[in-house]
Protein backbone atom coordinates (compact mmCIF):
# COMPACT_ATOMS: atom_id res chain seq x y z
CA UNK A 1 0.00 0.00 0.00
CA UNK A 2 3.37 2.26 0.45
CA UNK A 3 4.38 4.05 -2.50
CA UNK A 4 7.57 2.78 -3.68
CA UNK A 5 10.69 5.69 -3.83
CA UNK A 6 10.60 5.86 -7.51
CA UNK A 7 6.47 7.21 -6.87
CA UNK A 8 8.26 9.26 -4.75
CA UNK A 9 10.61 11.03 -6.93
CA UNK A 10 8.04 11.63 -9.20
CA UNK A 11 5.29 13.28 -7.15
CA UNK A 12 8.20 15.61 -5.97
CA UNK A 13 9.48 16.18 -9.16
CA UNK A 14 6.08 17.21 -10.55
CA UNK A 15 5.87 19.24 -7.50
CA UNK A 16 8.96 20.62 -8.22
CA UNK A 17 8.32 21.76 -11.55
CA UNK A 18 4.46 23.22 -10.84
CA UNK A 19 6.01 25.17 -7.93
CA UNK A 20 8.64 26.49 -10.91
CA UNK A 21 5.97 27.28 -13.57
CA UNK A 22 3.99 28.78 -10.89
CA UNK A 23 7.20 31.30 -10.14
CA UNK A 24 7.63 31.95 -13.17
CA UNK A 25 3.86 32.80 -14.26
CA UNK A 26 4.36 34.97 -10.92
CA UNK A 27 7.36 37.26 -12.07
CA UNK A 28 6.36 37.22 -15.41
CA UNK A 29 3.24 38.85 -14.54
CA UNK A 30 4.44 41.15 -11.74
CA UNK A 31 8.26 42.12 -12.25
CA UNK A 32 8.19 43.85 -15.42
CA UNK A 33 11.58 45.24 -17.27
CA UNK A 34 11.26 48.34 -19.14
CA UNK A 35 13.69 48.30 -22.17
CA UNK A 36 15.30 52.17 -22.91
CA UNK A 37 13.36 54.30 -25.37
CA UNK A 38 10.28 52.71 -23.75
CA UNK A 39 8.13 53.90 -20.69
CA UNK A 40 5.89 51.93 -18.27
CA UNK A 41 2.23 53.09 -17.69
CA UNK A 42 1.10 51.19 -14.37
CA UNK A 43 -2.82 50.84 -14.23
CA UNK A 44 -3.94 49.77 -10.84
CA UNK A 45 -7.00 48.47 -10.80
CA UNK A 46 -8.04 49.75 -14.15
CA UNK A 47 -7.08 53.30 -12.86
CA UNK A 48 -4.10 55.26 -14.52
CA UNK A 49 -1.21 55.02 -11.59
CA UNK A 50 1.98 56.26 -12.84
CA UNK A 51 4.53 55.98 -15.64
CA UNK A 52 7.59 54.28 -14.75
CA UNK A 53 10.68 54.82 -16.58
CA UNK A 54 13.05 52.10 -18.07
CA UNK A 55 14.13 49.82 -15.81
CA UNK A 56 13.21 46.94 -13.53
CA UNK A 57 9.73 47.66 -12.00
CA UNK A 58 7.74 45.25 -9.60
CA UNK A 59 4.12 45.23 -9.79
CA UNK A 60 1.13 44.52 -6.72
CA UNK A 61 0.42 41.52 -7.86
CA UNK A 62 -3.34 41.04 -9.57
CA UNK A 63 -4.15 44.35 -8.72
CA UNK A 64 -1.54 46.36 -10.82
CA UNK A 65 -1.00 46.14 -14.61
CA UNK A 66 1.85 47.64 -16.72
CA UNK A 67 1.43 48.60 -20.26
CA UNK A 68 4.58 49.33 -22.53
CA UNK A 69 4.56 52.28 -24.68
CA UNK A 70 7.48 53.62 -27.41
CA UNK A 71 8.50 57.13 -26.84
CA UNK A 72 10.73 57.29 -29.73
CA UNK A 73 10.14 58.98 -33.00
CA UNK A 74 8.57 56.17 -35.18
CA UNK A 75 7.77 56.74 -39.17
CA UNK A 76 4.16 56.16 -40.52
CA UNK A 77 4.03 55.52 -44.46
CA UNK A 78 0.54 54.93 -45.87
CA UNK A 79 -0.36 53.87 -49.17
CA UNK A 80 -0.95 56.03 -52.21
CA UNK A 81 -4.55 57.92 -52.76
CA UNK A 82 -5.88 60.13 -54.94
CA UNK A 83 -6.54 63.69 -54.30
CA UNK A 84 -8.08 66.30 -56.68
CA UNK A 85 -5.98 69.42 -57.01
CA UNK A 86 -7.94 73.60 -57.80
CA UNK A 87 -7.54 73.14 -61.18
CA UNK A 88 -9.44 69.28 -60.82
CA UNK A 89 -7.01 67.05 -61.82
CA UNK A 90 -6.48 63.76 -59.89
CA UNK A 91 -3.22 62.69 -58.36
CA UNK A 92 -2.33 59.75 -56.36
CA UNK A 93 0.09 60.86 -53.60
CA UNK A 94 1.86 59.19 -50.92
CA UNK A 95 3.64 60.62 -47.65
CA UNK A 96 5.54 59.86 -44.61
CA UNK A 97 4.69 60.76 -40.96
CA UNK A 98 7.38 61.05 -38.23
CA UNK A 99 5.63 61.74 -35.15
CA UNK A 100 6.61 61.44 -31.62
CA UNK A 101 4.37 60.53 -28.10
CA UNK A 102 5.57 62.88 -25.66
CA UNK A 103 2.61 62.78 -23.37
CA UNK A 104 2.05 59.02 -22.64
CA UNK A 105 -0.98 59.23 -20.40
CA UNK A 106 -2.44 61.31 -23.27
CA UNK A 107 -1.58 58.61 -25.72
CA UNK A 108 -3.43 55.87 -24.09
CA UNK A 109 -6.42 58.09 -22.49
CA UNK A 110 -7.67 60.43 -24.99
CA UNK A 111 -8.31 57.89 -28.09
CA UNK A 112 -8.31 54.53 -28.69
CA UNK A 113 -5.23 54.23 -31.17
CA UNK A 114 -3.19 57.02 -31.59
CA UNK A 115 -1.43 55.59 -34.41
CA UNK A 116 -4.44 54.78 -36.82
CA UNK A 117 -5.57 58.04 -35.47
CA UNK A 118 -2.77 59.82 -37.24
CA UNK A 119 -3.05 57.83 -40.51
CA UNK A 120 -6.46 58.86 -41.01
CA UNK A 121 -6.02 62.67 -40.15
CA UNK A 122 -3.06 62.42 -42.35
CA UNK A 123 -5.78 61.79 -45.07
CA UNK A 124 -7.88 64.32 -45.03
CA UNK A 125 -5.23 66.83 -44.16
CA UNK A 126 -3.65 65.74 -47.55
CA UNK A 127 -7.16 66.17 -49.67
CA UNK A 128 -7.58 69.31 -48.18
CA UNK A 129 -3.88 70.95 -48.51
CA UNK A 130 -3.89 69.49 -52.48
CA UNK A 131 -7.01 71.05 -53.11
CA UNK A 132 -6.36 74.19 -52.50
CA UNK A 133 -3.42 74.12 -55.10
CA UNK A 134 -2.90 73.91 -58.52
CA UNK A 135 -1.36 71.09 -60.52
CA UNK A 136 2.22 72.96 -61.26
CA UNK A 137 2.11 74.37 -57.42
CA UNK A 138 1.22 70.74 -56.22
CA UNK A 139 4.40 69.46 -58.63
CA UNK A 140 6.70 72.20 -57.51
CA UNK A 141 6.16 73.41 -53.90
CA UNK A 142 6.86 69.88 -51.43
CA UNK A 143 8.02 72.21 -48.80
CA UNK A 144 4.74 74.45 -48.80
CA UNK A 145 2.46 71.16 -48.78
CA UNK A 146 4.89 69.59 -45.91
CA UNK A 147 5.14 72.97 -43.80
CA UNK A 148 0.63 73.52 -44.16
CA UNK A 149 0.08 69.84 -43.59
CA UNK A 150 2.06 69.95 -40.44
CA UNK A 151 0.03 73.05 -39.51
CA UNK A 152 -3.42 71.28 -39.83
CA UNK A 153 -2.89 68.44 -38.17
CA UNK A 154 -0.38 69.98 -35.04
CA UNK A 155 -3.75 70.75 -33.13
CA UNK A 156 -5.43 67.72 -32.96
CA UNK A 157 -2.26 65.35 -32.06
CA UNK A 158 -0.84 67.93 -29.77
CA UNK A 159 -4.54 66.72 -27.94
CA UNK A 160 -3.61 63.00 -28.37
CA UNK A 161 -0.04 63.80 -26.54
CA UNK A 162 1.52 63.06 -29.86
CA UNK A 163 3.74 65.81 -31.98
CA UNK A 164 4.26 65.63 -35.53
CA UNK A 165 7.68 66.18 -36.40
CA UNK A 166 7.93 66.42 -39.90
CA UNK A 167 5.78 65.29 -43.10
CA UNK A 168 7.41 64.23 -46.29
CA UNK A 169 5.52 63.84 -49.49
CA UNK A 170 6.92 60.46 -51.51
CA UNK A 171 5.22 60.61 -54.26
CA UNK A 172 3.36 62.51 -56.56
CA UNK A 173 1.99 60.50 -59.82
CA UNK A 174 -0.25 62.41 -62.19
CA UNK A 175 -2.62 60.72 -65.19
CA UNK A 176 -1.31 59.30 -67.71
CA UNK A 177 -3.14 62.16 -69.95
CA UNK A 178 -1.71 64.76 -67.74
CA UNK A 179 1.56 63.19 -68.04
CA UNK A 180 1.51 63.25 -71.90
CA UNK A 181 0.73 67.20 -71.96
CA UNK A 182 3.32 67.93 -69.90
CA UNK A 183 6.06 66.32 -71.87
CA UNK A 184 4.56 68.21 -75.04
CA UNK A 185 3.99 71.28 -72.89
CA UNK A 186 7.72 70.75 -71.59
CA UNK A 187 8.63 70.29 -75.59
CA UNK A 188 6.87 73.20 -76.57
CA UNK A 189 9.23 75.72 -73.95
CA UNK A 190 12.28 73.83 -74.80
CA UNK A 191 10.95 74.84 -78.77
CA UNK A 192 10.14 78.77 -77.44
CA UNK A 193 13.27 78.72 -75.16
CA UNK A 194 15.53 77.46 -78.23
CA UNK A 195 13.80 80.30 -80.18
CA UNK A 196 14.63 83.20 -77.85
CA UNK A 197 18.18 81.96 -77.04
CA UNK A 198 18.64 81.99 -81.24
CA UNK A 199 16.53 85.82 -81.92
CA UNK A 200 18.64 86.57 -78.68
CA UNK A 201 22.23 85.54 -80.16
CA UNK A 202 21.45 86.95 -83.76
CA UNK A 203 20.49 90.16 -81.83
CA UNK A 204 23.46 90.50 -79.83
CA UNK A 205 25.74 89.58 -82.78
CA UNK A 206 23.54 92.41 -85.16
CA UNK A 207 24.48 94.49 -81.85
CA UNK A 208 28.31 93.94 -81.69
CA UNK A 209 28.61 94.12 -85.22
CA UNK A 210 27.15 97.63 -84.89
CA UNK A 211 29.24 98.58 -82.06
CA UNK A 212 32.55 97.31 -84.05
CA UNK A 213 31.64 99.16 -87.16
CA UNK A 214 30.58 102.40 -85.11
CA UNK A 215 33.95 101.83 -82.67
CA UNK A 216 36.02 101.24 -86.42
CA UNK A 217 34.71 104.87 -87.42
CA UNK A 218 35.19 106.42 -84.39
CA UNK A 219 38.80 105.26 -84.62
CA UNK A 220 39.23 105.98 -88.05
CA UNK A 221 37.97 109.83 -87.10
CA UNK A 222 40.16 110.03 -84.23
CA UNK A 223 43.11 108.69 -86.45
CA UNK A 224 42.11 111.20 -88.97
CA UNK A 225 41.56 114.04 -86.96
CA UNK A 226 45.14 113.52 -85.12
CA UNK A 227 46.75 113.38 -88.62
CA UNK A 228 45.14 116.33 -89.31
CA UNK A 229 46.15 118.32 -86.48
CA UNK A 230 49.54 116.72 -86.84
CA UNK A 231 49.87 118.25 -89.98
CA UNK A 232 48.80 121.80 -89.04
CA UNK A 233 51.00 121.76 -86.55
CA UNK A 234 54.08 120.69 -89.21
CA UNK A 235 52.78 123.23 -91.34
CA UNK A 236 52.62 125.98 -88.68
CA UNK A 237 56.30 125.05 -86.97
CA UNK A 238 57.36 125.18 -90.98
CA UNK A 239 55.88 128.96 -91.24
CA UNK A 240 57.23 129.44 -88.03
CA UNK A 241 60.64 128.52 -88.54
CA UNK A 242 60.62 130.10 -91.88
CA UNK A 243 59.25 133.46 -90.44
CA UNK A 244 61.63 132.76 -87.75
CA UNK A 245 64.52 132.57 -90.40
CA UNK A 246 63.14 135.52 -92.64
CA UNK A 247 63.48 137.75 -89.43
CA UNK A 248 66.84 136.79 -88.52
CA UNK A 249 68.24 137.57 -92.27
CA UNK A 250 66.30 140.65 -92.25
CA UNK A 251 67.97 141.39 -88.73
CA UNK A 252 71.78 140.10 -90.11
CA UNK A 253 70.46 142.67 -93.51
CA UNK A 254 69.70 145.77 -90.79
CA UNK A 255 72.65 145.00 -89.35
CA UNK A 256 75.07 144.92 -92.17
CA UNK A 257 72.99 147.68 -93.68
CA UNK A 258 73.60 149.72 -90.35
CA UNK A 259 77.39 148.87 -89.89
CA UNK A 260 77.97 149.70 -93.39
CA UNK A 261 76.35 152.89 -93.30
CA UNK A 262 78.04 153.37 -89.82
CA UNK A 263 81.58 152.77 -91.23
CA UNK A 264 80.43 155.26 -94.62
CA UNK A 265 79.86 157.85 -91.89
CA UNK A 266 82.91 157.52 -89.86
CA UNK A 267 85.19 157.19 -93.30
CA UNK A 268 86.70 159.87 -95.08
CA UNK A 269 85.87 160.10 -98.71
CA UNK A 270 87.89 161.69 -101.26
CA UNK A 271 85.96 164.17 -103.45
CA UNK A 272 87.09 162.79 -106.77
CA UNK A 273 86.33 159.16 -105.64
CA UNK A 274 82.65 160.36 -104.87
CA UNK A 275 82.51 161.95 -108.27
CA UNK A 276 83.34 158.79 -110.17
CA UNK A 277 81.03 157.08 -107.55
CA UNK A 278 78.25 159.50 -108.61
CA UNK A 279 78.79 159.08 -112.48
CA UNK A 280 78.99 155.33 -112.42
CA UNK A 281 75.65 155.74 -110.78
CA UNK A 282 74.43 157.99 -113.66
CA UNK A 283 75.31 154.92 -115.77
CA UNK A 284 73.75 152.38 -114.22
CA UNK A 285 70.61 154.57 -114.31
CA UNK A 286 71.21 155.15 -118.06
CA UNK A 287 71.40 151.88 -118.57
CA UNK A 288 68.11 150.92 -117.94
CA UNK A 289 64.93 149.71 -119.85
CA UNK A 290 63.15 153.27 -118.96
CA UNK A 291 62.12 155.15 -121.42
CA UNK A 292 62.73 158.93 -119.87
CA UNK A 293 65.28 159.34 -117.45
CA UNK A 294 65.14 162.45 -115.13
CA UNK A 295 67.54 164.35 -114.06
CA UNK A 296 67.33 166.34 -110.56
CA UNK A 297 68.68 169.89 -111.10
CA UNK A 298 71.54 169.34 -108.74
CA UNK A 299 73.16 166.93 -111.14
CA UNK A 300 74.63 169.80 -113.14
CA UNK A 301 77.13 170.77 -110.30
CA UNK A 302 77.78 166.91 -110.90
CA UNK A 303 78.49 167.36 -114.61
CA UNK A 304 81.14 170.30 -114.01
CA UNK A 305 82.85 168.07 -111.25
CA UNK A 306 83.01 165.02 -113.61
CA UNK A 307 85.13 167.28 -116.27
CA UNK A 308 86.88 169.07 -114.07
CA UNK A 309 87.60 165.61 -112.68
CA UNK A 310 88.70 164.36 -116.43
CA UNK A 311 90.80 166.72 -117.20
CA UNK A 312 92.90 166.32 -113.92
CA UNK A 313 93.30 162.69 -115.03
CA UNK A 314 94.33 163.53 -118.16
CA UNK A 315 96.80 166.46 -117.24
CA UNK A 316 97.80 163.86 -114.55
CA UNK A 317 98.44 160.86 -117.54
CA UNK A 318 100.78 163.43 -119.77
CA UNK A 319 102.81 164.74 -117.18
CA UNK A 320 103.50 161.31 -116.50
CA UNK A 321 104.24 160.28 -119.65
CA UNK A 322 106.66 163.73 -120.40
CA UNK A 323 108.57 162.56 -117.51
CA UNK A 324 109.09 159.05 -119.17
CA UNK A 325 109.74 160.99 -122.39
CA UNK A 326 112.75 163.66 -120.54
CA UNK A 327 111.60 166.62 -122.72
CA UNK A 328 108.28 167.04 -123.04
CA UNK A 329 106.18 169.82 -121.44
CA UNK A 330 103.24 169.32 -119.83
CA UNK A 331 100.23 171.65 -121.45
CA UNK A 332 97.07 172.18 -119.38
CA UNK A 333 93.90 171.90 -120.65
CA UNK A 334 91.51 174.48 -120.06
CA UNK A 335 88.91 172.85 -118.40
CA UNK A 336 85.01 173.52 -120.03
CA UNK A 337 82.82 176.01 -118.92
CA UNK A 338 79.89 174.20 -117.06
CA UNK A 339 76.71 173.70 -119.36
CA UNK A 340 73.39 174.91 -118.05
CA UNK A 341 70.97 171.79 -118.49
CA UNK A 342 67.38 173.05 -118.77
CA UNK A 343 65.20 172.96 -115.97
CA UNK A 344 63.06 169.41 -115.90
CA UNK A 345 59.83 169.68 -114.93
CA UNK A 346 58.10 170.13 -118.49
């Protein structure tokens, strides 16, 4: 009727292991470990407690109850849908949600789940921002639809104790109809643009071609013009220099005139040297192409002079030659009484 020691072993090694499992059941349930980025809301007795940061934390045991929520900054991508821009065209658009919980009680008491929460406000905010642009603004402007979705929905998380970092649009796919017209819109500017540039660099050539021709002239004029007024001045330092040597020969002319005159005056002249002076000037004047030649009055005196002169020389000449002869006598020559010339005048 004894159990035998094997029986034994057993019952305590079932024991054993149910006193084990029921341990274990016991920490798992009440000694909770809160990994770091994590906090740990404690609800005791269905009533909000406290919020335990990482860490080991031990629980009352079926009367508290720990719940687990991420505090980091976690991404929410949702799936493409279609939005109707101003100008009614459809686009299907996609975006990405980095939001935050920074008030955890917040989080798990003012709505049910924060996270779908956020996905669907994300929605409509993105119907609403897209339709109140156009198709190019929706293409071009990301950081104007980021920065005014951010602004509609920052109210309503900021309630849920969740803040929205930053929105990023993925994707933005337009019809394939809408897609087609923009290429051959695109085509079209790259046409006009190619256009321009060409009228715009035959126009600016046209323009420098102008501006060499007019810069040529103006170069050719000033080249000119500086000839020119090279010239005159040649010319002028030509006139100048000859003026220059005109009055300097006229000066040397005064000069000789003046020192000749000045040694006339200061020489002594002998009469009968004047006289011959005086007739050889009556022969030069003689001797000209003039058809009358007048005679001043006073050149009578001059006539007498000029014989009286003569017939020295000649008296002179044979007394001379009767002293080379030995016997000869001189004989004077009466000299001639001095003709009266008529009066000029008539």
């Amino acid at each position: 009727m004894f159990a035998s020691a094997g029986e034994v072993v057993g019952i305590v090694v079932v024991v054993a292991l149910a006193a084990v499992g029921v341990v274990t059941v016991f920490l798992s349930r009440f000694v909770k470990i809160v990994q770091q980025g994590s906090v740990g809301v404690v609800k005791r007795l269905g009533e909000f407690k406290s919020v335990d940061q990482p860490g080991m934390r031990i629980l009352v045991p079926f009367v508290d109850k720990m719940e687990k929520v991420d505090v980091r900054e976690f991404p929410m991508t949702g799936d493409q849908q279609a939005v109707i821009t101003k100008d009614n065209v459809s686009l299907q658009v996609s975006a990405t949600i980095f939001c935050q919980v920074i008030d955890v009680k917040s989080a798990l008491f003012e709505i049910n789940d924060y996270q779908l929460a956020v996905d669907q406000l994300s929605r409509t905010a993105l119907r609403a921002v897209f339709g109140e642009l156009s198709l190019d603004q929706a293409l071009s402007e990301r950081e104007t639809i980021n920065s005014r979705m951010q602004d509609h929905m920052a109210d309503a998380t900021a309630k849920w104790g969740v803040r929205l970092n930053r929105i990023e649009i993925l994707d933005i796919t337009p019809p394939l109809n809408v897609v087609q017209a923009m290429s051959e819109q695109k085509e079209a500017e790259q046409h006009k643009r190619a256009a321009i540039l060409k009228s715009e660099g035959e126009q600016q050539a046209a323009v420098n071609s102008a501006g060499g021709r007019k810069q040529a002239a103006v170069l050719e004029a000033e080249g000119a013009k500086q000839s020119a007024i090279l010239r005159a001045e040649a010319q002028m330092k030509v006139l100048e220099l000859q003026a220059e040597g005109e009055k300097k020969a006229l000066e040397l002319r005064g000069e000789g005139e003046a020192s000749r005159l000045t040694s006339i005056d200061t020489a002594t002249i002998n009469p009968h040297t004047l006289a011959v002076l005086q007739l050889k000037a009556l022969q030069d004047i003689a001797s000209s192409e003039n058809a009358k030649i007048v005679v001043p009055y006073e050149a009578t005196s001059l006539m007498g002079a000029a014989e009286v002169l003569l017939s020295t020389l000649r008296n002179e000449n044979l007394s001379d030659a009767a002293k080379t002869n030995g016997s000869a006598t001189p004989v004077a020559t009466p000299a001639r009484p001095n003709k009266e010339l008529p009066p000029q005048g008539t």
